[in-house]
Protein backbone atom coordinates (compact mmCIF):
# COMPACT_ATOMS: atom_id res chain seq x y z
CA UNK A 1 69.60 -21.74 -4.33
CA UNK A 2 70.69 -18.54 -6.27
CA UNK A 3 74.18 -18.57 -8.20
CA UNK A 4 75.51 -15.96 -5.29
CA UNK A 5 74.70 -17.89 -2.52
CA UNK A 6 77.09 -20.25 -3.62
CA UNK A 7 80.10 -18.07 -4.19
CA UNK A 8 83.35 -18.71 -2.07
CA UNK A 9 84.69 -15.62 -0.47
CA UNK A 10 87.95 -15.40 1.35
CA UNK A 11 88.38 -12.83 4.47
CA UNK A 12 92.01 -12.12 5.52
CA UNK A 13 91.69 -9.87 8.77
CA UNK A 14 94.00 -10.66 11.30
CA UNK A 15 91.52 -9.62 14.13
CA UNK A 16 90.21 -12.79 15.45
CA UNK A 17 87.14 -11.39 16.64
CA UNK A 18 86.25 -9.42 13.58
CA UNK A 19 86.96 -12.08 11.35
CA UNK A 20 85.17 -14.97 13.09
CA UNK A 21 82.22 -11.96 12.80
CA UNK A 22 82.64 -11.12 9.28
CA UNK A 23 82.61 -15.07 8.26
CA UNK A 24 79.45 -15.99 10.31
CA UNK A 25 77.47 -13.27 9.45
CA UNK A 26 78.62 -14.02 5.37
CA UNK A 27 77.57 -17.84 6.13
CA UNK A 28 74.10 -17.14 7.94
CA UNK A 29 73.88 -15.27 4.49
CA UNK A 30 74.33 -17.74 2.22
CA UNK A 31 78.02 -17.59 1.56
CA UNK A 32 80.43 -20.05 1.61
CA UNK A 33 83.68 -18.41 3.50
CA UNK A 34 86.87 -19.02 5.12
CA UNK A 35 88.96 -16.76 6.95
CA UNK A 36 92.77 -16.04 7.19
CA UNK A 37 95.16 -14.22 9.56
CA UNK A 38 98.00 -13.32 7.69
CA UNK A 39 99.06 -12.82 4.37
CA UNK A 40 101.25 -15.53 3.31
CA UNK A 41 98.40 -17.97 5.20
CA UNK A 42 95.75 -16.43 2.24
CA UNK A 43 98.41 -16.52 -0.52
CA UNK A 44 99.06 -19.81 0.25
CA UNK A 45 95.46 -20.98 -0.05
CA UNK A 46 95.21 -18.35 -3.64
CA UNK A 47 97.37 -21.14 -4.67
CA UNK A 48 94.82 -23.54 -5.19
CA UNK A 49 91.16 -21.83 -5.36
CA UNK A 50 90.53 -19.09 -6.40
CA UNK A 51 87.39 -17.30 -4.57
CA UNK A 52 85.11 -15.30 -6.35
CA UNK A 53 85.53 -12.45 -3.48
CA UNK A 54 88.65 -11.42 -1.48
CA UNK A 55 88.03 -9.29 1.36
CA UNK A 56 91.36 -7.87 2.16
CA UNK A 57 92.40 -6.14 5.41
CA UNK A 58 95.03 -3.76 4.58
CA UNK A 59 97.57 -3.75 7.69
CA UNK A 60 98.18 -7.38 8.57
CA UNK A 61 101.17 -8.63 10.59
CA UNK A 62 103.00 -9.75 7.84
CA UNK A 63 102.85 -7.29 5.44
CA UNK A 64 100.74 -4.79 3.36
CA UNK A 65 97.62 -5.41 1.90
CA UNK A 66 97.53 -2.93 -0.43
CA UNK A 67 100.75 -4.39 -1.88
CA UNK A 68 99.30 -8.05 -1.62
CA UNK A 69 96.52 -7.16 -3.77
CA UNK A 70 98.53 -5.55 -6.02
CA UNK A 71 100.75 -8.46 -6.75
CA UNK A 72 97.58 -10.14 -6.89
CA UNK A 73 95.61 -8.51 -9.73
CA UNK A 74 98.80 -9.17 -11.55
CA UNK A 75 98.46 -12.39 -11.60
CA UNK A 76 94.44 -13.10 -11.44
CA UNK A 77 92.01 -10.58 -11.42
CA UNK A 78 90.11 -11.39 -8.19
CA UNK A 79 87.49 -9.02 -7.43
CA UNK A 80 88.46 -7.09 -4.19
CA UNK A 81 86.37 -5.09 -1.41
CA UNK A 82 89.03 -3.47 0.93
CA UNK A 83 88.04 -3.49 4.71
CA UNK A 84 89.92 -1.40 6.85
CA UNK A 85 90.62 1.13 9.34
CA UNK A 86 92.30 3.55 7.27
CA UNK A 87 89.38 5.77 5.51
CA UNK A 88 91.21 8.83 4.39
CA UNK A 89 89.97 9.29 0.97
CA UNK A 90 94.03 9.30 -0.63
CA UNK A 91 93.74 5.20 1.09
CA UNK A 92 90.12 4.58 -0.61
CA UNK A 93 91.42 6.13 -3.93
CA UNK A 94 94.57 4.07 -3.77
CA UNK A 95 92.53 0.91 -3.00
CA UNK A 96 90.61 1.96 -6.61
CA UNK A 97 93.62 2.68 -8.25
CA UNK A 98 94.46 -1.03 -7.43
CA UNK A 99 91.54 -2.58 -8.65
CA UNK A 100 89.41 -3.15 -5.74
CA UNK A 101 85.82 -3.22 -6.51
CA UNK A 102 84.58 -1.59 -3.27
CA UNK A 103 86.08 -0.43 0.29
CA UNK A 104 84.67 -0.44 3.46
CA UNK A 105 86.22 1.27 6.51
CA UNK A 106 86.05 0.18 9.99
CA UNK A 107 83.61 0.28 11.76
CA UNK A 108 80.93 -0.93 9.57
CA UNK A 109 77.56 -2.73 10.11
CA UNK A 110 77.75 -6.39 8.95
CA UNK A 111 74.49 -5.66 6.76
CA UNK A 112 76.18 -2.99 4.91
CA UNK A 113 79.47 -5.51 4.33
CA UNK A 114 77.11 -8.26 3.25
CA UNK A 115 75.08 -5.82 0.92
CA UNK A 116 78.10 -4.86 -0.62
CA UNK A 117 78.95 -8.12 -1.28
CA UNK A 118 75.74 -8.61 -2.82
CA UNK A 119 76.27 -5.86 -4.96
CA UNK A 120 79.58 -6.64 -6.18
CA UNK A 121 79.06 -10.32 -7.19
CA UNK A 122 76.00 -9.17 -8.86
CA UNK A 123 78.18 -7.53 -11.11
CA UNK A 124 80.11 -9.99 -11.80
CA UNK A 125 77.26 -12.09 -12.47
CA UNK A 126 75.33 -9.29 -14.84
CA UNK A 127 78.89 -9.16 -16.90
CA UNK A 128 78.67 -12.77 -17.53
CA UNK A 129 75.04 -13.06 -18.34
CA UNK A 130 75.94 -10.13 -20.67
CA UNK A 131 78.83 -11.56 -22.26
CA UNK A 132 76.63 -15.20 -22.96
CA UNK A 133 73.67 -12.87 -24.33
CA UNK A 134 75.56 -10.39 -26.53
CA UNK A 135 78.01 -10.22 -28.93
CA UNK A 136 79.48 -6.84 -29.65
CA UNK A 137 82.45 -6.81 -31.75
CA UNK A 138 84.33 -3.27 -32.93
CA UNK A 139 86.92 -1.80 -34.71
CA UNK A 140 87.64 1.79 -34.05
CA UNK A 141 90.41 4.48 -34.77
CA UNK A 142 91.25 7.71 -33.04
CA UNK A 143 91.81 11.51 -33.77
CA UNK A 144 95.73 10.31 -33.89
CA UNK A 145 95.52 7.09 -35.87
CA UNK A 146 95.38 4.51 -33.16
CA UNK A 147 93.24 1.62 -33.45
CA UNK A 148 91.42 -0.20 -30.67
CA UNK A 149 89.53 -3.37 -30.84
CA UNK A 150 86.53 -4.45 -28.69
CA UNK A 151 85.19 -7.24 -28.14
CA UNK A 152 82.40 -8.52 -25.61
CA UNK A 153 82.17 -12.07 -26.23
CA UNK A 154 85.09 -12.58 -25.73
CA UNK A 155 85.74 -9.77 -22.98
CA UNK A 156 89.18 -8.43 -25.15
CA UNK A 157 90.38 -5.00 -26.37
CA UNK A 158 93.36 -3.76 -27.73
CA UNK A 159 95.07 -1.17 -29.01
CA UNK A 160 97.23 -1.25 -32.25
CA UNK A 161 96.86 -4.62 -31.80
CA UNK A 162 98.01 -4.75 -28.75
CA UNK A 163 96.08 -6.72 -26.33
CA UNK A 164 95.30 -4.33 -22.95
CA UNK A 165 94.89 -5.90 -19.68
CA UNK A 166 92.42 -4.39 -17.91
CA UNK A 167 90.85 -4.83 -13.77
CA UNK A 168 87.05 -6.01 -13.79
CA UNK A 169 86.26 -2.35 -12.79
CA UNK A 170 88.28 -0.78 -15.71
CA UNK A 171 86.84 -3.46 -18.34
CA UNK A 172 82.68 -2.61 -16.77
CA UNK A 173 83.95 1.61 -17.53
CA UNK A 174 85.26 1.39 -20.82
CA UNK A 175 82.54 -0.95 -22.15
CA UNK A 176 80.39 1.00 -20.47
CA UNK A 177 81.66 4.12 -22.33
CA UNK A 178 81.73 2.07 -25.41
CA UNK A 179 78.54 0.55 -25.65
CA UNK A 180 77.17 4.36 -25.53
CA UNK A 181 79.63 5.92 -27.40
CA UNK A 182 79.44 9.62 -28.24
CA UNK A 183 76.98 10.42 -25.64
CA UNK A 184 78.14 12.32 -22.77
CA UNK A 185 77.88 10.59 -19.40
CA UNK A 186 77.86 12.17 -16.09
CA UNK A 187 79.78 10.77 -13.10
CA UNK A 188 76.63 10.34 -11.14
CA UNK A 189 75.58 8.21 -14.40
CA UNK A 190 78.70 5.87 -14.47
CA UNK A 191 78.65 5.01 -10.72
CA UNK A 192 75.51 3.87 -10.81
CA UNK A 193 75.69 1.67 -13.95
CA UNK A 194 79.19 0.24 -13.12
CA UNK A 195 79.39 0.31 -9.37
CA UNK A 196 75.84 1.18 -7.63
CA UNK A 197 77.04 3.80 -6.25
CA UNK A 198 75.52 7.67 -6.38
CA UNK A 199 77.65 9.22 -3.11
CA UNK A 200 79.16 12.09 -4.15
CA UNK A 201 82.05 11.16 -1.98
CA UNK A 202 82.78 8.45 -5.00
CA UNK A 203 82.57 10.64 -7.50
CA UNK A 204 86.31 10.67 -7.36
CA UNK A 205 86.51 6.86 -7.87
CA UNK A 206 85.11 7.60 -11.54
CA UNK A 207 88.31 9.72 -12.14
CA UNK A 208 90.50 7.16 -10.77
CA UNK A 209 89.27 4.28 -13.28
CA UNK A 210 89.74 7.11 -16.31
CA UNK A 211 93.15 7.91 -15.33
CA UNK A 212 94.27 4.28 -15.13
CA UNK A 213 92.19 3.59 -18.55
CA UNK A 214 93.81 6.22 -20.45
CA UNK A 215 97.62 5.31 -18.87
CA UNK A 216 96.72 1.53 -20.06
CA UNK A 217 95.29 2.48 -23.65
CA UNK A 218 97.42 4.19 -25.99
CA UNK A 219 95.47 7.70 -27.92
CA UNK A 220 92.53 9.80 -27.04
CA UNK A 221 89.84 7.47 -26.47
CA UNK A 222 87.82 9.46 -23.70
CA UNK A 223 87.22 12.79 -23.60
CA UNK A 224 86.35 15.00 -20.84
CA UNK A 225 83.88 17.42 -20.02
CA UNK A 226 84.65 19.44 -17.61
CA UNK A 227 82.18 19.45 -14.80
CA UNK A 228 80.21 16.69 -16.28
CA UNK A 229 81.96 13.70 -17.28
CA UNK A 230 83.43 11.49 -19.88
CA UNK A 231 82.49 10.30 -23.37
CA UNK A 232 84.28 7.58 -25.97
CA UNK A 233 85.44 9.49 -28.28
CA UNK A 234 86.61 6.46 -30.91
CA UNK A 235 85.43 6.62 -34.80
CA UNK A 236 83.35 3.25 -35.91
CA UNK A 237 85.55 1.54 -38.40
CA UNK A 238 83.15 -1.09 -39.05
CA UNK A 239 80.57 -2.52 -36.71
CA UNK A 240 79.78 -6.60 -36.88
């Protein structure tokens, strides 16, 4: 059996219906996965495993869901995929802006929900894979005298020093950006290396993960073209 058929996912939705859908159609595809119906139900079970998937409804009877995961990836960084009703692209950008690794509005097929799924522990999966493979260690310095540290083994950066915590979208970005530092890459090109997505309706998403980057990372570390995209902008101070 392949590693992602064995991964646990949790599915707080407070529709019975839905849920009971969402969990059988995840376990006739090789998932394991338990549902909740409220928030404090879920957080109470986050207590004791942690899944390797939360899919998070965001308007539950008990409270916010946005606001759950955000306490949430302050504590553990548990990949998210929002599923809900509200699609306006300020609620999908906010979702991002949180950390979630996808979003999914209602009403969705359960074969796009399940490839999703796919597609995001896959990541996770590459990133470790990666990270046993390859060692890339980094010192670097920027236009203002700031100095950031990189590490892959050991999946660390910081800035004068300072470590910076980072969401498992921000960290696949930045090393993304790092590991091809100096070139220019497109939008189109990052959502497709870091998310598998090439919708231009995500093309925003890209932005979203800069802008939280560059508020978490002290100096100019990525520059923008406009129109085009982003590019690391650090200076090598020694490469191991």
């Amino acid at each position: 059996m392949q590693k992602e058929n064995k991964s646990l996912i949790y599915v707080v939705e407070d529709h019975d219906v839905l849920r009971d859908g969402v969990l059988r159609y995840l376990r006739l595809s090789g998932f394991e996965a338990q549902g909740f119906a409220t928030l404090k139900d879920a957080s109470n079970a986050l207590l004791t495993t942690h899944p390797e998937l939360l899919i998070q409804d965001v308007m539950l009877p008990d409270g916010d869901g946005f606001l759950f995961v955000k306490n949430l990836k302050e504590k553990n960084d548990i990949p998210v995929i929002f599923m809900t009703a509200r699609g306006d692209e300020s609620d999908r950008i906010m979702g991002f802006e949180l950390g979630a690794d996808d979003y999914i509005t209602k009403p969705f097929s359960p074969k796009e929900l399940v490839l999703r799924v796919q597609a995001v522990i896959r990541r996770i999966h590459m990133s470790d894979d990666i990270s046993g493979r390859a060692h890339f260690e980094n010192l670097w310095k920027d236009a203002d005298g700031n100095e950031l540290e990189f590490n892959t083994s050991r999946h660390f950066i910081s800035i004068n020093s300072q470590p910076v915590i980072l969401t498992a979208a921000e960290w696949r970005v930045v090393e993304y950006l790092i590991l091809n530092h100096g070139q220019l890459e497109s939008r189109d090109q990052i959502l497709e290396r870091c998310f598998d997505y090439n919708l231009e309706s995500y093309e925003r998403i890209v932005d979203t993960h800069i802008k939280n980057l560059r508020a978490k990372m002290e100096g100019n570390w990525i520059e923008t073209i406009r129109g085009y995209g982003y590019r690391f902008c650090g200076i090598s101070k020694e490469t191991k």
